[in-house]
C-alpha atoms as a PDB file:
ATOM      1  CA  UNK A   1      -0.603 -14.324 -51.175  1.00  0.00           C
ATOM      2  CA  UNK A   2       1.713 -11.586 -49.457  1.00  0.00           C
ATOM      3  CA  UNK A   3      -1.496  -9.772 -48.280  1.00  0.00           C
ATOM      4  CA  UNK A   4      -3.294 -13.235 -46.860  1.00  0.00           C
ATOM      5  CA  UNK A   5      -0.494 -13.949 -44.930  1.00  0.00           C
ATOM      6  CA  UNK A   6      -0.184 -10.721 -43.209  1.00  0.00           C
ATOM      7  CA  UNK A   7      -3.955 -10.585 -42.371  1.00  0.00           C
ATOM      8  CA  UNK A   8      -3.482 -14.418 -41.318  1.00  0.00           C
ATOM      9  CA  UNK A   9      -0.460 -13.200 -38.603  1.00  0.00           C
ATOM     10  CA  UNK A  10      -3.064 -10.199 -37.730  1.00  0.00           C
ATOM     11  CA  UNK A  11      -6.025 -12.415 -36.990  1.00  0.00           C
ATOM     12  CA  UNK A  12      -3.733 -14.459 -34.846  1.00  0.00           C
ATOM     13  CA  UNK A  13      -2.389 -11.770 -32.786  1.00  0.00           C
ATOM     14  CA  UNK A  14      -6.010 -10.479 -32.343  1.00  0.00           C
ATOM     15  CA  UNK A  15      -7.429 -13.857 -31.241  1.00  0.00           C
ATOM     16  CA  UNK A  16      -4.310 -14.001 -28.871  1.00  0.00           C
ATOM     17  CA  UNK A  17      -5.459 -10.085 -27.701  1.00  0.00           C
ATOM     18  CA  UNK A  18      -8.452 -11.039 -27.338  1.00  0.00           C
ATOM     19  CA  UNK A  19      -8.060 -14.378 -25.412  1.00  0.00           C
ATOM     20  CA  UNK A  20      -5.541 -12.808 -22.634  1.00  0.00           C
ATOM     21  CA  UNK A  21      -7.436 -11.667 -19.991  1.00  0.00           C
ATOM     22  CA  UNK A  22      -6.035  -8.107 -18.310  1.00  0.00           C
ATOM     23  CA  UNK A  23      -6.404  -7.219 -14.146  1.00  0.00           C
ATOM     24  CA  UNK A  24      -5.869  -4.142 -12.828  1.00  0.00           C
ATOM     25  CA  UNK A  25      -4.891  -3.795  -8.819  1.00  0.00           C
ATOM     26  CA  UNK A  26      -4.865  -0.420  -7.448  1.00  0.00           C
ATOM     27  CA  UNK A  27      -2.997  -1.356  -4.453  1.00  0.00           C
ATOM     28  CA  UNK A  28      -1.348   0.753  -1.719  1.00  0.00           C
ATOM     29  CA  UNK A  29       2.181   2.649  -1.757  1.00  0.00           C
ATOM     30  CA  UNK A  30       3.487   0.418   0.395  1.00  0.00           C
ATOM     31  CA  UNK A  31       2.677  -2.877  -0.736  1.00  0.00           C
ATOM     32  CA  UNK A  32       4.276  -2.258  -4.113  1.00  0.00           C
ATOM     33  CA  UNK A  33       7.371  -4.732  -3.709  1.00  0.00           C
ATOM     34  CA  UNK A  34       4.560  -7.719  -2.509  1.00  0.00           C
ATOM     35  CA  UNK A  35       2.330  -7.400  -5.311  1.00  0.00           C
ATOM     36  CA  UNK A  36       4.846  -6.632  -8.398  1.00  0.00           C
ATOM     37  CA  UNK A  37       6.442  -9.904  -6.821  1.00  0.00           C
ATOM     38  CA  UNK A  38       3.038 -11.932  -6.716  1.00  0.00           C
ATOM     39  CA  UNK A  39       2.179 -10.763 -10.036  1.00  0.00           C
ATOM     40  CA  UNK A  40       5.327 -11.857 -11.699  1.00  0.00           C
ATOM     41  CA  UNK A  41       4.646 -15.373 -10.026  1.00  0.00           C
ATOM     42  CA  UNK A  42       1.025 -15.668 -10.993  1.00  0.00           C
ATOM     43  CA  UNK A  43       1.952 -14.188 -14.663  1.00  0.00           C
ATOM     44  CA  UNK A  44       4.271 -17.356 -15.022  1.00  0.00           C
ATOM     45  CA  UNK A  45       1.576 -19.979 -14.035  1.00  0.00           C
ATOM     46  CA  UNK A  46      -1.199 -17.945 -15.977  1.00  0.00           C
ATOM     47  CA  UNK A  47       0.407 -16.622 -19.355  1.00  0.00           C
ATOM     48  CA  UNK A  48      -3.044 -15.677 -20.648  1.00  0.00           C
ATOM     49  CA  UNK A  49      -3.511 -13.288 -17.450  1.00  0.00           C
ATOM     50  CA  UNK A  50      -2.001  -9.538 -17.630  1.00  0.00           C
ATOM     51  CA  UNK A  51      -1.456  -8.147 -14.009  1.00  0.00           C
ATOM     52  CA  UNK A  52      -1.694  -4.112 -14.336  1.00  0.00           C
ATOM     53  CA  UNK A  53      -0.842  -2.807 -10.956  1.00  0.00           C
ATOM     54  CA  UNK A  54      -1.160   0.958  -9.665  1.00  0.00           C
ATOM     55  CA  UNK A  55       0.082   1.765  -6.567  1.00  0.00           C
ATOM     56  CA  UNK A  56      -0.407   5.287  -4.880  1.00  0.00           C
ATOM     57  CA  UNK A  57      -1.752   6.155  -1.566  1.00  0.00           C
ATOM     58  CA  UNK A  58      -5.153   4.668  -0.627  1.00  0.00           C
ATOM     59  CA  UNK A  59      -6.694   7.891  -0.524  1.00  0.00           C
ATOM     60  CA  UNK A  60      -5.864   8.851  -4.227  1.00  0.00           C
ATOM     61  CA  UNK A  61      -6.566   5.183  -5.261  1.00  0.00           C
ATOM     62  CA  UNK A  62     -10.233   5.605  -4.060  1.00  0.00           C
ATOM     63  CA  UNK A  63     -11.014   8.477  -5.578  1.00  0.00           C
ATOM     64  CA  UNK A  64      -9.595   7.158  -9.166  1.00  0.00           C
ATOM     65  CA  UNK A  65     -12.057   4.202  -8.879  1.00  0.00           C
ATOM     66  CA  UNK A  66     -14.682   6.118  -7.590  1.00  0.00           C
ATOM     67  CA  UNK A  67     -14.478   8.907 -10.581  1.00  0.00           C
ATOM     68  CA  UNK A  68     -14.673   5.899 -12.702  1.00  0.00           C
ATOM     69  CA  UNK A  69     -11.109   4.709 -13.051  1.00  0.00           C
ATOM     70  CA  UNK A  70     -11.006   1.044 -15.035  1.00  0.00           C
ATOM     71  CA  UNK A  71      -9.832  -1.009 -11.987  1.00  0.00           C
ATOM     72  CA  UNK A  72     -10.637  -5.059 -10.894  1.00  0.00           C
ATOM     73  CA  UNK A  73      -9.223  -4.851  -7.374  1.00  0.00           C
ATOM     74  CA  UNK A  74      -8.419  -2.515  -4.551  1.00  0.00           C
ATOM     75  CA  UNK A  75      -6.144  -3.622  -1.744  1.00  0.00           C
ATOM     76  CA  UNK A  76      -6.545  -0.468   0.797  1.00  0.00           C
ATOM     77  CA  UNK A  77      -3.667   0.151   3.784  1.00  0.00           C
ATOM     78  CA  UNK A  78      -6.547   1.197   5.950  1.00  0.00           C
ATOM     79  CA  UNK A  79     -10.677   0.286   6.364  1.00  0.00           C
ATOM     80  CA  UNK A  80     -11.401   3.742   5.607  1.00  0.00           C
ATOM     81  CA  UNK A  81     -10.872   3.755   1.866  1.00  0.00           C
ATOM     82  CA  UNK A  82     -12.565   0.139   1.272  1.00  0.00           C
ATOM     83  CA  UNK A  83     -15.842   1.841   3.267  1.00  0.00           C
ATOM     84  CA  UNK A  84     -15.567   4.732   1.291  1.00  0.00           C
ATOM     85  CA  UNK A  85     -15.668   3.202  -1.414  1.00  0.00           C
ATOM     86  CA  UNK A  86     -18.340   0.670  -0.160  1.00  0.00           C
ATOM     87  CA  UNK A  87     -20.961   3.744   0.380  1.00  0.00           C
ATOM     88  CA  UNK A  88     -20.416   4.908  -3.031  1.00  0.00           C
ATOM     89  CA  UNK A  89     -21.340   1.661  -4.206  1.00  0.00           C
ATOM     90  CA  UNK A  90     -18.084   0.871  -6.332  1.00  0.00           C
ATOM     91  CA  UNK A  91     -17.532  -2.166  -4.163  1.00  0.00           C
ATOM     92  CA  UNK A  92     -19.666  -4.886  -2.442  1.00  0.00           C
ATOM     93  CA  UNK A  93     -19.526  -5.223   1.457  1.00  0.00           C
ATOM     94  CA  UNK A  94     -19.447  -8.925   0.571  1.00  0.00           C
ATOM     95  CA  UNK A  95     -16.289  -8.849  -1.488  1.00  0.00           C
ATOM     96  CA  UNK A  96     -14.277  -7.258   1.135  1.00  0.00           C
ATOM     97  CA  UNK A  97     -11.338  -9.613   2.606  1.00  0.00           C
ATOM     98  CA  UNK A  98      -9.272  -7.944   5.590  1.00  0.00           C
ATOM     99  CA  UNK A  99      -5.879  -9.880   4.600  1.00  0.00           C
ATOM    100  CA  UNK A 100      -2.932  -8.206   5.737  1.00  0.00           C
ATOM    101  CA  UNK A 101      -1.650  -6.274   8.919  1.00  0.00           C
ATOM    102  CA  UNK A 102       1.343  -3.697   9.505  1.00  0.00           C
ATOM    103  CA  UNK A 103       2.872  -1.868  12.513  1.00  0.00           C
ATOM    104  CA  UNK A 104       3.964   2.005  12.347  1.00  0.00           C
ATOM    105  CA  UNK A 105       7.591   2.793  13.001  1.00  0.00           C
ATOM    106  CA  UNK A 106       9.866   5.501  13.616  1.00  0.00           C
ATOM    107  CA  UNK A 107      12.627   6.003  11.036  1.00  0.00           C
ATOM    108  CA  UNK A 108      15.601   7.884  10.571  1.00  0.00           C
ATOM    109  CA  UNK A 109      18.978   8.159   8.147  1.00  0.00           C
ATOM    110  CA  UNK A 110      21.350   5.234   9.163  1.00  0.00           C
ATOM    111  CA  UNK A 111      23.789   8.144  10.187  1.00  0.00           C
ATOM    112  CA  UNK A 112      21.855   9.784  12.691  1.00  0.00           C
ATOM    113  CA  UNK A 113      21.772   8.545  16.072  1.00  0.00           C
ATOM    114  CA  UNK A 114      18.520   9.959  17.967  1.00  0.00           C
ATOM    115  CA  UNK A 115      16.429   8.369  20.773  1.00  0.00           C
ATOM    116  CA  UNK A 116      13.393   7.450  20.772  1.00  0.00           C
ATOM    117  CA  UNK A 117      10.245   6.167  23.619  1.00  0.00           C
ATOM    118  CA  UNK A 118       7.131   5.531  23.133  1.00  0.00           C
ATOM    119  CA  UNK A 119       6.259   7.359  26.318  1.00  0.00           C
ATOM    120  CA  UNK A 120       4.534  10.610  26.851  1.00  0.00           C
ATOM    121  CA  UNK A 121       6.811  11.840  29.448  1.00  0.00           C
ATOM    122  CA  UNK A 122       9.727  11.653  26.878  1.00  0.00           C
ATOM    123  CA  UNK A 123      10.357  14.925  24.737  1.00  0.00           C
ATOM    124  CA  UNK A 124      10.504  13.579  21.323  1.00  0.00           C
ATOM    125  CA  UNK A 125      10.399  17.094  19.375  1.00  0.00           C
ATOM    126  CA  UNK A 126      13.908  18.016  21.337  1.00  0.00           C
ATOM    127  CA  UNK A 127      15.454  14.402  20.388  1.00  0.00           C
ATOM    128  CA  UNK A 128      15.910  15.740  16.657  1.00  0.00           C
ATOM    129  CA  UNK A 129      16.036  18.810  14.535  1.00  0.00           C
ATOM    130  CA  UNK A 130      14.162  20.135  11.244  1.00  0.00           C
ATOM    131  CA  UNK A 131      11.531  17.795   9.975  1.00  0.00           C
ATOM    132  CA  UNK A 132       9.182  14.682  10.509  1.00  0.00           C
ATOM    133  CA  UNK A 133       7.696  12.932   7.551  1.00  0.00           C
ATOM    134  CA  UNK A 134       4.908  11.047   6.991  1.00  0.00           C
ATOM    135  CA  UNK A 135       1.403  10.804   4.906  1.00  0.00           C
ATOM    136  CA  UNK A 136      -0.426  13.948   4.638  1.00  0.00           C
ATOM    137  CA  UNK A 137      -2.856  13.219   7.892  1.00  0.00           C
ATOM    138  CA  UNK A 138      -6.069  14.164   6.679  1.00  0.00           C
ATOM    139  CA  UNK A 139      -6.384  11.519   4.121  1.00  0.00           C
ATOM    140  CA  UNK A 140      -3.217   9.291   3.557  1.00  0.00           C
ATOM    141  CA  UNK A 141      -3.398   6.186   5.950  1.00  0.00           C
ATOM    142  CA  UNK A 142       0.107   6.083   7.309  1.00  0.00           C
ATOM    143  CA  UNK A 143      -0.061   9.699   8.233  1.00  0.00           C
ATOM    144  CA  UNK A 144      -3.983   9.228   9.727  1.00  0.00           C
ATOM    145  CA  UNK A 145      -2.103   6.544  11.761  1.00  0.00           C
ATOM    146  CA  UNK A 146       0.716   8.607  12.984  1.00  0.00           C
ATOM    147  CA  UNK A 147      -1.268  11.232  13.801  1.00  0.00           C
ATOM    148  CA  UNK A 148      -3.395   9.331  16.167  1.00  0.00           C
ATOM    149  CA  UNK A 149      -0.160   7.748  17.917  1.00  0.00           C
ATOM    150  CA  UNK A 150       1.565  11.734  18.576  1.00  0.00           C
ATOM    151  CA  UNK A 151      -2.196  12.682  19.877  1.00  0.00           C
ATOM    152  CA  UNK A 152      -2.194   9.287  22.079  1.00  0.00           C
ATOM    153  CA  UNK A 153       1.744  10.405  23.110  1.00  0.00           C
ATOM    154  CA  UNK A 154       0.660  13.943  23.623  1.00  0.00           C
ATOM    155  CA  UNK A 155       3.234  14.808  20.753  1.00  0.00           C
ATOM    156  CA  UNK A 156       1.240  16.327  18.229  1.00  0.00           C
ATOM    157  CA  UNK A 157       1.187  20.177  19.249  1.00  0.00           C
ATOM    158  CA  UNK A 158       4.648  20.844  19.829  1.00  0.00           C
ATOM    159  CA  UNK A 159       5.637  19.274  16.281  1.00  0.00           C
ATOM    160  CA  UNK A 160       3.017  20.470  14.006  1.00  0.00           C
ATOM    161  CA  UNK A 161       4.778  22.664  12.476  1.00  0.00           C
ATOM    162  CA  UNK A 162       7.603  20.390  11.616  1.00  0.00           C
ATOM    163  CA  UNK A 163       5.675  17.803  10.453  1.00  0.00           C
ATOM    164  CA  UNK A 164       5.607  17.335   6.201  1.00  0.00           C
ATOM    165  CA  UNK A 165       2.788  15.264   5.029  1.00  0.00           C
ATOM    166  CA  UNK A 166       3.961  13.519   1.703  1.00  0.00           C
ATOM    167  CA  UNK A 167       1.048  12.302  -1.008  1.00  0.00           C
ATOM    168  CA  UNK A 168       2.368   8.339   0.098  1.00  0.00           C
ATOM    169  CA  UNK A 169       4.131   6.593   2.254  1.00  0.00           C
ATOM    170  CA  UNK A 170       6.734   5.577  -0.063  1.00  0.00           C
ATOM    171  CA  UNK A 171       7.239   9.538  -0.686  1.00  0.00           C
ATOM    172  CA  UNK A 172       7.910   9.766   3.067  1.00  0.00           C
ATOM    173  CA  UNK A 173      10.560   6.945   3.239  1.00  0.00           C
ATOM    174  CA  UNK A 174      12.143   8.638   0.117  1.00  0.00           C
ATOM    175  CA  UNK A 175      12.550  12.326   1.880  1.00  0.00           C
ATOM    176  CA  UNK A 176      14.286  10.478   5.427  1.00  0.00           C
ATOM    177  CA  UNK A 177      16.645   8.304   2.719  1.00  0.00           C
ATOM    178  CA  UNK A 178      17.839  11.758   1.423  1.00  0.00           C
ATOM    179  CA  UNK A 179      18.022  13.135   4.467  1.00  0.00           C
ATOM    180  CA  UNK A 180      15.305  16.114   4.148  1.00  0.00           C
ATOM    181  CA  UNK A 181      13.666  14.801   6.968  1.00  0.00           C
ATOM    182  CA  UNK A 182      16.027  13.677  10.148  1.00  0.00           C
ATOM    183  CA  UNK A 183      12.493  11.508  10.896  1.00  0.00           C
ATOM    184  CA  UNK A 184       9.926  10.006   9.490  1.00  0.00           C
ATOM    185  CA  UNK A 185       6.890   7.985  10.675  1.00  0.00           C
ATOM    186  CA  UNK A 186       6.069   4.937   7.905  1.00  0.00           C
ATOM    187  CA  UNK A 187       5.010   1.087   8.049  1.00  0.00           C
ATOM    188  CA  UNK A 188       7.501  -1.684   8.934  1.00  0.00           C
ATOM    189  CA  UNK A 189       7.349  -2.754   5.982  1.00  0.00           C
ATOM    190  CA  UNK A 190       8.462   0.339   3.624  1.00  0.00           C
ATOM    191  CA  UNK A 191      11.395   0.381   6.375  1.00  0.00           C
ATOM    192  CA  UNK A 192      12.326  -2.845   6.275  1.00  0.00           C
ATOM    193  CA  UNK A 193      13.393  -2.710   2.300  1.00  0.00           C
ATOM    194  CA  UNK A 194      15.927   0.384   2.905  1.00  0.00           C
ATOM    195  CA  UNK A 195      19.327   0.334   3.183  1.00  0.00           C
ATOM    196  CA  UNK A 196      19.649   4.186   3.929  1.00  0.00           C
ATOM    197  CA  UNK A 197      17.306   4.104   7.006  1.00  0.00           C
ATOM    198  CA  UNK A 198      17.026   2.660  10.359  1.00  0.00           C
ATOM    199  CA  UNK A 199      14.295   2.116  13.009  1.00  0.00           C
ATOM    200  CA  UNK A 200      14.867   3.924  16.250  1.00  0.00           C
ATOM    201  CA  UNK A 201      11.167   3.067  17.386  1.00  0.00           C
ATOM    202  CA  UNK A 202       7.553   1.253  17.290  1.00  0.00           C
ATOM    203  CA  UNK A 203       4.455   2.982  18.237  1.00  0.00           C
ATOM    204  CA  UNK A 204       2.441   0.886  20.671  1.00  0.00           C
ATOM    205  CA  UNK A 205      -0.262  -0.987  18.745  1.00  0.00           C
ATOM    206  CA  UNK A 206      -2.906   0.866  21.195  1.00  0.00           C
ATOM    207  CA  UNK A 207      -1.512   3.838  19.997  1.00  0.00           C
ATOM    208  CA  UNK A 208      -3.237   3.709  17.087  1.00  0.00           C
ATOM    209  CA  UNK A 209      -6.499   2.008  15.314  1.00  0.00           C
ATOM    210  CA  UNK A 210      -5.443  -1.389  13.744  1.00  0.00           C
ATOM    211  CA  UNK A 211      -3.098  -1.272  10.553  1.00  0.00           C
ATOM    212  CA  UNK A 212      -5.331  -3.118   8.617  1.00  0.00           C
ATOM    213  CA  UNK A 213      -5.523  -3.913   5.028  1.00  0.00           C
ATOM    214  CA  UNK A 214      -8.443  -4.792   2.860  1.00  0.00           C
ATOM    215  CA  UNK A 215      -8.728  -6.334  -0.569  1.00  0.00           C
ATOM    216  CA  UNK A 216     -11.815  -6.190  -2.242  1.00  0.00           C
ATOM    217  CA  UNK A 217     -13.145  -6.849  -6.280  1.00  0.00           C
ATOM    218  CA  UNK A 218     -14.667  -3.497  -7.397  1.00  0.00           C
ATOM    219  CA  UNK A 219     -18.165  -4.006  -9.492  1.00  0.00           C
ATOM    220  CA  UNK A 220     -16.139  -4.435 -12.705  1.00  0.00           C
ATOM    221  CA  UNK A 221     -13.972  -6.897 -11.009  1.00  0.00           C
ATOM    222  CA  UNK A 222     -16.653  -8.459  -9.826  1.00  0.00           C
ATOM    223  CA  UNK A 223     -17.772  -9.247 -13.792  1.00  0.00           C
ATOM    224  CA  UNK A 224     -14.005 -10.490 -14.932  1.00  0.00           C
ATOM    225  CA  UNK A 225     -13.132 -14.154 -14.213  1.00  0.00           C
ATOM    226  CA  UNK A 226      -9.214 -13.585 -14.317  1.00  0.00           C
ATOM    227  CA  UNK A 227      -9.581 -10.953 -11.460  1.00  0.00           C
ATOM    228  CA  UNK A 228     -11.784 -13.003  -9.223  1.00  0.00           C
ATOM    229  CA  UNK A 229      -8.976 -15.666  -9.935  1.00  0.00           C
ATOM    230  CA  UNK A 230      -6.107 -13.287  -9.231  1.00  0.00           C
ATOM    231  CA  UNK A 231      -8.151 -12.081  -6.307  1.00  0.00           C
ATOM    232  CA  UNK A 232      -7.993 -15.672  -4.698  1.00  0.00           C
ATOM    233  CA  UNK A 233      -4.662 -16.201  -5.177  1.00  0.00           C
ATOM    234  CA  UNK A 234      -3.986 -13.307  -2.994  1.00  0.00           C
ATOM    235  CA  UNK A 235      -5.898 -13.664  -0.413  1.00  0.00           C
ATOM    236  CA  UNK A 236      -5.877 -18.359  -0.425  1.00  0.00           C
ATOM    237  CA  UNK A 237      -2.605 -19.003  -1.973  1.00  0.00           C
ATOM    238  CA  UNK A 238       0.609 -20.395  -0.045  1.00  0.00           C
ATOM    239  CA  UNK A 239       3.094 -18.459  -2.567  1.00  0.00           C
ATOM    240  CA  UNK A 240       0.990 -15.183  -2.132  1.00  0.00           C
ATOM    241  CA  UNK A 241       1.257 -15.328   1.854  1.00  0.00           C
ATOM    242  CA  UNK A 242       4.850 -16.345   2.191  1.00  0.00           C
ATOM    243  CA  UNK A 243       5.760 -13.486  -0.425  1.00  0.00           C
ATOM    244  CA  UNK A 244       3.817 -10.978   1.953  1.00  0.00           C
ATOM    245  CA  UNK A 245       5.666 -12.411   5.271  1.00  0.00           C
ATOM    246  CA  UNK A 246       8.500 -11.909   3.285  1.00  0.00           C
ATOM    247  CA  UNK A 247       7.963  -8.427   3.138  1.00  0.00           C
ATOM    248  CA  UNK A 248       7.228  -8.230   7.218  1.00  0.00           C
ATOM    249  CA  UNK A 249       3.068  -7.996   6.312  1.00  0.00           C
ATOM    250  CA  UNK A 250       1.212 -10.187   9.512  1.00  0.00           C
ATOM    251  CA  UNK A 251      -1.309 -12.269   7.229  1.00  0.00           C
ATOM    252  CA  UNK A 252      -4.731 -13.254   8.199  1.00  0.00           C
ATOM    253  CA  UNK A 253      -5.919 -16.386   8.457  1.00  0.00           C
END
């Protein structure tokens, strides 16, 4: 009897495994506070539905899913990623939903007090000493941003070397908060949810391409019902947009 009843609780709690359905969102850095909150809301109206996020820099993301990663959805910071990952056939050109935009700010510790213009003519690399952080520039989208807006301002030579590129831009926030960087170049957004930083300036939205950012299913996504649910919610849902202007996101329509 002893035995029966322990396979009995077993077989339950492997029909109840088996039943839940599990979605996995590789999701930019800096939309970590937006989608743990989302996925705590759509977890209570969906208790079958497991929300896995990973959040890293789009760059890294990309290359996880494209090496094979198990992943449902990826929700890019820039249109460079999703195509990537659209040539190498790991997600559908159809599937792809731009959904969110940003703007790229200037940041530094809530102590400091240094100027800042958008404006060619003004000498940012003498308004501050030691460092500027921001994503590594090659491949990290915050940092490919910034470094189009110091070409654009003609600031780019005179601070390269004092310019840290950091594997996120959550990494980059982190190092101005400490104060190992007097400046740092992130998203609105990331800025926005520190108490140890302020903004001392906005790049010029022509400074830079748009701050765009893509969701799309991935081809195993594309096979599970729960993420092609989740995926709607995101991108349809009244809770999911006022949670991401919440956060500062713009939200397409």
């Amino acid at each position: 009897m002893k035995k029966q009843l322990v396979l009995a609780v077993w077989m339950a709690a492997w029909v109840s495994t088996a039943h839940a359905g599990t979605v996995k969102i590789y999701a930019a850095a800096s939309l970590t506070n937006a989608v743990t909150d989302i996925a705590t809301i759509y977890q209570a109206q969906h208790s079958s539905t497991k929300i896995i996020p990973v959040f890293g820099a789009s760059s890294a993301l990309a290359r996880q899913v494209e090496a094979g990663a198990a992943s449902d959805l990826f929700f890019s910071a820039d249109q460079d990623w999703m195509d990537y990952l659209v040539q190498k056939q790991q997600v559908s050109s159809s599937s792809v939903r731009p959904l969110l935009l940003n703007q790229l700010v200037v940041i530094s510790p809530k102590a400091l007090n240094i100027p800042f213009r958008a404006d060619p003519g003004f000498n940012f690399p003498a308004a501050f000493k030691g460092h500027l952080c921001t994503g590594q520039m090659e491949s990290v989208p915050v940092g490919k941003y910034a470094r189009q807006s110091l070409i654009k301002l003609n600031w780019l030579d005179s601070l390269q070397r004092r310019i840290v590129g950091t594997e996120d831009v959550r990494s980059a926030l982190a190092f101005v908060e400490r104060g190992e960087c007097q400046v740092g170049i992130v998203y609105k957004t990331d800025a926005l949810i520190s108490q140890k930083v302020r903004i001392i300036g906005t790049f010029p939205e022509n400074s830079h391409r748009p701050i765009l950012y893509p969701l799309a299913l991935t081809r195993q996504g594309e096979k599970n019902a729960e993420a092609v649910q989740f995926a709607k919610f995101l991108t349809d849902s009244g809770q999911a947009r006022a949670v991401f202007k919440k956060y500062g996101f713009g939200v397409q329509s």
